[in-house]
Protein backbone atom coordinates (compact mmCIF):
# COMPACT_ATOMS: atom_id res chain seq x y z
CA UNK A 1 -29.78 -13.30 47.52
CA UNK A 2 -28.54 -10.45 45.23
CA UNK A 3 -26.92 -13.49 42.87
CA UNK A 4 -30.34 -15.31 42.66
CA UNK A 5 -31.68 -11.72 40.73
CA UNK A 6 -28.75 -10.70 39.03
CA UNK A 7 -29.17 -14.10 36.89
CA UNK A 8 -32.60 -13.88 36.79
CA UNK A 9 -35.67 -12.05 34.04
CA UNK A 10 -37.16 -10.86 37.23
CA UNK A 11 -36.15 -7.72 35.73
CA UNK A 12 -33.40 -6.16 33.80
CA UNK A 13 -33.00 -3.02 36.11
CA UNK A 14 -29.81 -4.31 38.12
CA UNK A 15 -27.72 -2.37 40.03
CA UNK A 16 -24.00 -2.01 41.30
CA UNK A 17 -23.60 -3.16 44.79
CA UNK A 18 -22.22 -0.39 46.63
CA UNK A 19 -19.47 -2.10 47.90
CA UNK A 20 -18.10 -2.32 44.56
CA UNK A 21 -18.72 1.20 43.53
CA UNK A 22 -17.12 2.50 46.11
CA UNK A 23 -13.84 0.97 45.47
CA UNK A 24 -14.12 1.87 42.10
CA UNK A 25 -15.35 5.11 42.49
CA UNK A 26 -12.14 5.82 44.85
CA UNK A 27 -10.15 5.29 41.45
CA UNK A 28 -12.29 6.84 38.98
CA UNK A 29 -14.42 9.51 40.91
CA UNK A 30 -17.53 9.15 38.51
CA UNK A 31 -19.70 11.73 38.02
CA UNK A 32 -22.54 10.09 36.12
CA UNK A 33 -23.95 7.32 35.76
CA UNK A 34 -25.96 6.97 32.20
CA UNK A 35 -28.29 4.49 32.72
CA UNK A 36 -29.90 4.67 36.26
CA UNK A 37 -33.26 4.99 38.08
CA UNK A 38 -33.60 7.60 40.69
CA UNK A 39 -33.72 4.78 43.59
CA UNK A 40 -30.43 3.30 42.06
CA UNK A 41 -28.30 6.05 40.67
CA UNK A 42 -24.73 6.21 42.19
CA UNK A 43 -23.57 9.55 41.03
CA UNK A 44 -25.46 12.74 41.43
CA UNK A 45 -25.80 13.19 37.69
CA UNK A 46 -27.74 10.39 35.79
CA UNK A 47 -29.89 9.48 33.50
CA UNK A 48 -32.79 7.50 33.38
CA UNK A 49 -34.03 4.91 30.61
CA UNK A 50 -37.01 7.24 29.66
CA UNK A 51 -34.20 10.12 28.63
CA UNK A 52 -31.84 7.49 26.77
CA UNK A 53 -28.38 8.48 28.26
CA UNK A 54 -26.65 6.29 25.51
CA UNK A 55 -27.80 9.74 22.86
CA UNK A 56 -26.83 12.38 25.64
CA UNK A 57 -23.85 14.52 25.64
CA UNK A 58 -21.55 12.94 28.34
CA UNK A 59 -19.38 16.11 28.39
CA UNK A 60 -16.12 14.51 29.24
CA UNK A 61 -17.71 13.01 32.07
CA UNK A 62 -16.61 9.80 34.49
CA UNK A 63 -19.11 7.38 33.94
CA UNK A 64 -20.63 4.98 35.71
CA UNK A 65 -22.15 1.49 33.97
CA UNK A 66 -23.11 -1.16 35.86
CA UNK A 67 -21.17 -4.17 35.14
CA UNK A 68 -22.53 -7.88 34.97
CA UNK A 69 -20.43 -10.31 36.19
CA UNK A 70 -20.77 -13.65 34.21
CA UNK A 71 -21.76 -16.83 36.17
């Protein structure tokens, strides 16, 4: 079950179910996300841990982060 990883140190790469994106995305209309792997970006402009979106130049852009629910 998604839950079971989400609170687990299987690993820290977690992210938004889709579901939830969507309805948020219908609001927001992101266009990148800033911390993302290729196999679990959401917008078509991201970046990846390796290029360190947190020191990138958003440009005024919609972001993305993935959000943790507490237990």
């Amino acid at each position: 079950m998604i839950i079971d990883t989400l609170f687990s140190s299987k690993t820290d790469l977690w992210a938004t179910p889709q579901e939830f994106f969507d309805e948020l995305d219908a609001e927001f209309h992101f266009t990148l996300a800033p911390c993302a792997t290729p196999e679990n970006a959401k917008c078509k402009k991201f970046y990846t841990r390796q290029e360190n979106g947190l020191q990138k130049n958003w440009g005024g852009a919609a972001i993305r982060r993935t959000i943790l629910i507490p237990r």
